[in-house]
Protein backbone atom coordinates (compact mmCIF):
# COMPACT_ATOMS: atom_id res chain seq x y z
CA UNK A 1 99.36 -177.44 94.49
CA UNK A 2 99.67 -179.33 98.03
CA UNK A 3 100.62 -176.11 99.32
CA UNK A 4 98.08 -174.01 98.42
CA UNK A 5 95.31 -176.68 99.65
CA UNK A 6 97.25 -176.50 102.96
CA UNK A 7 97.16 -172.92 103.04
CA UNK A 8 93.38 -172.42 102.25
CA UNK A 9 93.21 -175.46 105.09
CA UNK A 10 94.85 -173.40 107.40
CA UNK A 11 93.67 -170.22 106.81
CA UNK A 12 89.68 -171.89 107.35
CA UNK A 13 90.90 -172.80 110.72
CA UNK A 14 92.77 -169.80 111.63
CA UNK A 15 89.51 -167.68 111.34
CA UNK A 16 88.53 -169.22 114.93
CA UNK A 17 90.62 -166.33 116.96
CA UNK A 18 89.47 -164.40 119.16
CA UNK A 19 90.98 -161.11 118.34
CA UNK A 20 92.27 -159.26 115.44
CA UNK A 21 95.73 -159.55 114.32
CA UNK A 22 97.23 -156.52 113.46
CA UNK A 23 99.85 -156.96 111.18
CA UNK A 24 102.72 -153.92 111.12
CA UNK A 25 102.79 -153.07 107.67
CA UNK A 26 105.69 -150.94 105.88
CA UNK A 27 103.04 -149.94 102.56
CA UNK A 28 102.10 -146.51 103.72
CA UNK A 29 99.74 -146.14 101.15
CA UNK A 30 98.02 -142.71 102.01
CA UNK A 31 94.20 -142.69 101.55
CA UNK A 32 94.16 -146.56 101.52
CA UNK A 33 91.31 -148.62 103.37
CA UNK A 34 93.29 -150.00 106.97
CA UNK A 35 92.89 -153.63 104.81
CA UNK A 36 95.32 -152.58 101.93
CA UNK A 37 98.08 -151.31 104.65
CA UNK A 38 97.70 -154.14 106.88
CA UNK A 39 97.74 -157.18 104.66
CA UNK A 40 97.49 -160.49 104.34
CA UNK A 41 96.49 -161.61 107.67
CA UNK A 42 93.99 -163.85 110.24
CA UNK A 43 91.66 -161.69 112.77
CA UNK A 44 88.61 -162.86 114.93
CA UNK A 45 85.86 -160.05 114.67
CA UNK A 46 82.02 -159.85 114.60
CA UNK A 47 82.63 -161.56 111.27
CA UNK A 48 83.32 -164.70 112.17
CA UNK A 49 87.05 -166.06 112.60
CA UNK A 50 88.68 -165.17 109.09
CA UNK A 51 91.43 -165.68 106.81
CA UNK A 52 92.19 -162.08 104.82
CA UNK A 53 94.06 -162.21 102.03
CA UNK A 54 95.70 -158.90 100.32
CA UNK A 55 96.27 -159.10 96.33
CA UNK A 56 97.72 -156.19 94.17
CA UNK A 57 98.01 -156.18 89.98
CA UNK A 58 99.69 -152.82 88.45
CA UNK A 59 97.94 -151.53 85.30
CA UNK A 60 97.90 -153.37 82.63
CA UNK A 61 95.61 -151.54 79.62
CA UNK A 62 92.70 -153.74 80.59
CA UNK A 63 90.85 -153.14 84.09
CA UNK A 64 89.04 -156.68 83.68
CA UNK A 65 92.70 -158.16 83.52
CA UNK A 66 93.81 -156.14 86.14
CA UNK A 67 90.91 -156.62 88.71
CA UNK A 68 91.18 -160.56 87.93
CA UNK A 69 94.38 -160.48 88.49
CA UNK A 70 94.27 -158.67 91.85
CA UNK A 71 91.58 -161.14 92.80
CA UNK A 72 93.93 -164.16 91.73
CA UNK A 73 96.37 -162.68 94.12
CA UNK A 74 94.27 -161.93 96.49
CA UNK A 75 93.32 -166.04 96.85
CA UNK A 76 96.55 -167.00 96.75
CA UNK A 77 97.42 -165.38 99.88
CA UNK A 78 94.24 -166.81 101.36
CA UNK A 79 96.11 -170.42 100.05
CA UNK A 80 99.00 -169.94 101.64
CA UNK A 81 98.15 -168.89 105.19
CA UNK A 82 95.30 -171.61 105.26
CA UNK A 83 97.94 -173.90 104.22
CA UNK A 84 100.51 -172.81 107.10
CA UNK A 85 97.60 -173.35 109.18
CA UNK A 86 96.48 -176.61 108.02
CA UNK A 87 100.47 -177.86 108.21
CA UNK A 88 100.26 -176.97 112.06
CA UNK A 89 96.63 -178.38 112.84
CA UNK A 90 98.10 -181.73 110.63
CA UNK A 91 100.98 -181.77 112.88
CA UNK A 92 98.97 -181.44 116.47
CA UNK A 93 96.68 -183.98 114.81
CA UNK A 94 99.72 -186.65 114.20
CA UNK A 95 101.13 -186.16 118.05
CA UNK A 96 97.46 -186.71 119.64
CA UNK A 97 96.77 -189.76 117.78
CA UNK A 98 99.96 -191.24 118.73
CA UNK A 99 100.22 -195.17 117.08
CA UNK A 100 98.40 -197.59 116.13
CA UNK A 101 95.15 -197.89 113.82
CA UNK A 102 94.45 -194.06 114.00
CA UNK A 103 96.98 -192.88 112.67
CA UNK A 104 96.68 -192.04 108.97
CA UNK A 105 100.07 -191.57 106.85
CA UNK A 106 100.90 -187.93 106.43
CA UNK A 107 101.00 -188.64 102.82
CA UNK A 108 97.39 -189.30 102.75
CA UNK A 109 96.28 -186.27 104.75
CA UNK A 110 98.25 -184.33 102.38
CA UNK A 111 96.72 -185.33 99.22
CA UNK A 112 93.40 -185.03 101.51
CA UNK A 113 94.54 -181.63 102.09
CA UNK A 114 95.56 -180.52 98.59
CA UNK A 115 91.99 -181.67 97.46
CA UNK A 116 90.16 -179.18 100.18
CA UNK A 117 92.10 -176.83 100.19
CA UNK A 118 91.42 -176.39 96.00
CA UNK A 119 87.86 -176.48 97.78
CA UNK A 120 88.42 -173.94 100.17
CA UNK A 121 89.48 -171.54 97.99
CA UNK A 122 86.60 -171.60 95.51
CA UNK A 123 85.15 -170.52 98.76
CA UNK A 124 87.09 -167.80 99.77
CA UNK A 125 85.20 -164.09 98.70
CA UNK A 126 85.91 -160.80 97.46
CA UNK A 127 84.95 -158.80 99.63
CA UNK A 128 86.33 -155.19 98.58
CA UNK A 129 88.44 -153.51 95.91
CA UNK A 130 90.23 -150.74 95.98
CA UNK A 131 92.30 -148.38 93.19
CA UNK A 132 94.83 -145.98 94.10
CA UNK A 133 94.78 -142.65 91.70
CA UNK A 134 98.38 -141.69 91.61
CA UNK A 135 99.89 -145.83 90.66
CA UNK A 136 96.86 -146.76 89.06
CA UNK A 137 97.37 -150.07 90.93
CA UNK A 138 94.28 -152.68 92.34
CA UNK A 139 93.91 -153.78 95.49
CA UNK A 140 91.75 -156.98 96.28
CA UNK A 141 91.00 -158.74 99.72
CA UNK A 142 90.06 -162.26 99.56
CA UNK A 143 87.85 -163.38 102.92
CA UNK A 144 87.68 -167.05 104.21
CA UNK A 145 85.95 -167.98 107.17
CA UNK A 146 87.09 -170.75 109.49
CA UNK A 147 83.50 -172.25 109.62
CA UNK A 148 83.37 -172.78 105.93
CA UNK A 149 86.61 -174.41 106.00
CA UNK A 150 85.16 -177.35 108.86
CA UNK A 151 82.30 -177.72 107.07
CA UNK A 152 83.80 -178.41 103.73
CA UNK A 153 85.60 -180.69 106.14
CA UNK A 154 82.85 -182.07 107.38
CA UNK A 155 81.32 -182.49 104.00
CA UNK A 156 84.34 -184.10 102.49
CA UNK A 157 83.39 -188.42 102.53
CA UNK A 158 87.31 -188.76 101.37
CA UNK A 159 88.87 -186.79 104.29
CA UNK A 160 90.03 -188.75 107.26
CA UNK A 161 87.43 -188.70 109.76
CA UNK A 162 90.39 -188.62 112.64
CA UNK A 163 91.72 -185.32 111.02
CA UNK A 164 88.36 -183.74 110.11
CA UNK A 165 86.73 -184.41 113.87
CA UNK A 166 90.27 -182.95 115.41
CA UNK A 167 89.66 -180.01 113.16
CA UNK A 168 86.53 -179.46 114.17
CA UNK A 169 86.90 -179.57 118.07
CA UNK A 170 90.54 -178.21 118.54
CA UNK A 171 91.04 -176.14 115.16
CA UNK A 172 89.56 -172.83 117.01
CA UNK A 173 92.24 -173.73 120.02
CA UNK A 174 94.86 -173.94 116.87
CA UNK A 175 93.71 -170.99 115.16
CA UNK A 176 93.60 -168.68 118.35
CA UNK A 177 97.31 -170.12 119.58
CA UNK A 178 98.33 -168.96 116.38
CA UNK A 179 96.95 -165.62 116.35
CA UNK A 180 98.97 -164.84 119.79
CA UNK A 181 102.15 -166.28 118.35
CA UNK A 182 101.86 -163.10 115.54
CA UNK A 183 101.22 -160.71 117.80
């Protein structure tokens, strides 16, 4: 569970790039939106600076089941590159504050975390589906933007205000220093 608020955490603040990340992809699926072959990744585009995640559910006798399912999937991989994220903004976070009063145990910020990242990923959208004919199989992409994430942040009384005003004025820096270590 700590995880996956971690990942939504991280994917919010990786959506402040300022590029797309292309992600090499070994799917091949032919006649497949670029989304389904690329994946699960973080771009910065006229959109905003997002989180993209890429779910998949084979058939399974009932569509509703199967496009939930996709959907489900398609959040969780939201979750868990918000939570890398959130892990490395947490860590830059702990080295700037150095010691003394400011610093917050990591233990807190992780439970803080956990809570907003559960949060963040009510927030997160489904933006497109996509079925392919010959496998029958769904494809979902889940979209989180980094600006939703800070403002939940922002929002949250119980979050560490240290954390939440780093976030806010060095989680783009974070976010696009991440996007160049991927490519």
């Amino acid at each position: 569970m700590k995880h996956l608020i971690a990942v939504g955490l991280a994917v919010l603040l990786l959506a402040g790039c300022s590029g797309k990340t292309l992600v090499e992809s070994d799917l091949g699926v032919k006649g497949a939106p670029d989304w389904v072959n690329e994946g699960t990744q973080i771009l910065n585009d006229k959109g905003g600076r997002l989180f993209h995640g890429v779910g998949q559910a084979p058939q399974m006798g009932d569509q509703s089941l199967q496009i939930s399912t996709a959907d489900n999937r398609a959040r969780a991989e939201v979750a868990r590159i918000l939570s890398s994220f959130i892990e490395v903004v947490n860590r830059d976070y702990a080295s700037a504050a150095g010691s003394g009063q400011e610093i917050v145990s990591q233990q807190s910020i992780s439970r803080q975390i956990e809570s907003l990242t559960k949060t963040n990923l009510s927030g997160a959208e489904i933006i497109g589906h996509w079925r392919d004919k010959k496998t029958g199989n769904i494809y979902a992409i889940a979209e989180l933007d980094l600006e939703q994430v800070k403002q939940i942040v922002a929002a949250n009384q119980d979050m560490n205000q240290g954390f939440g005003t780093f976030l806010e004025t060095r989680g783009t820096n974070v976010f696009d220093r991440q996007v160049e270590e991927v490519k």
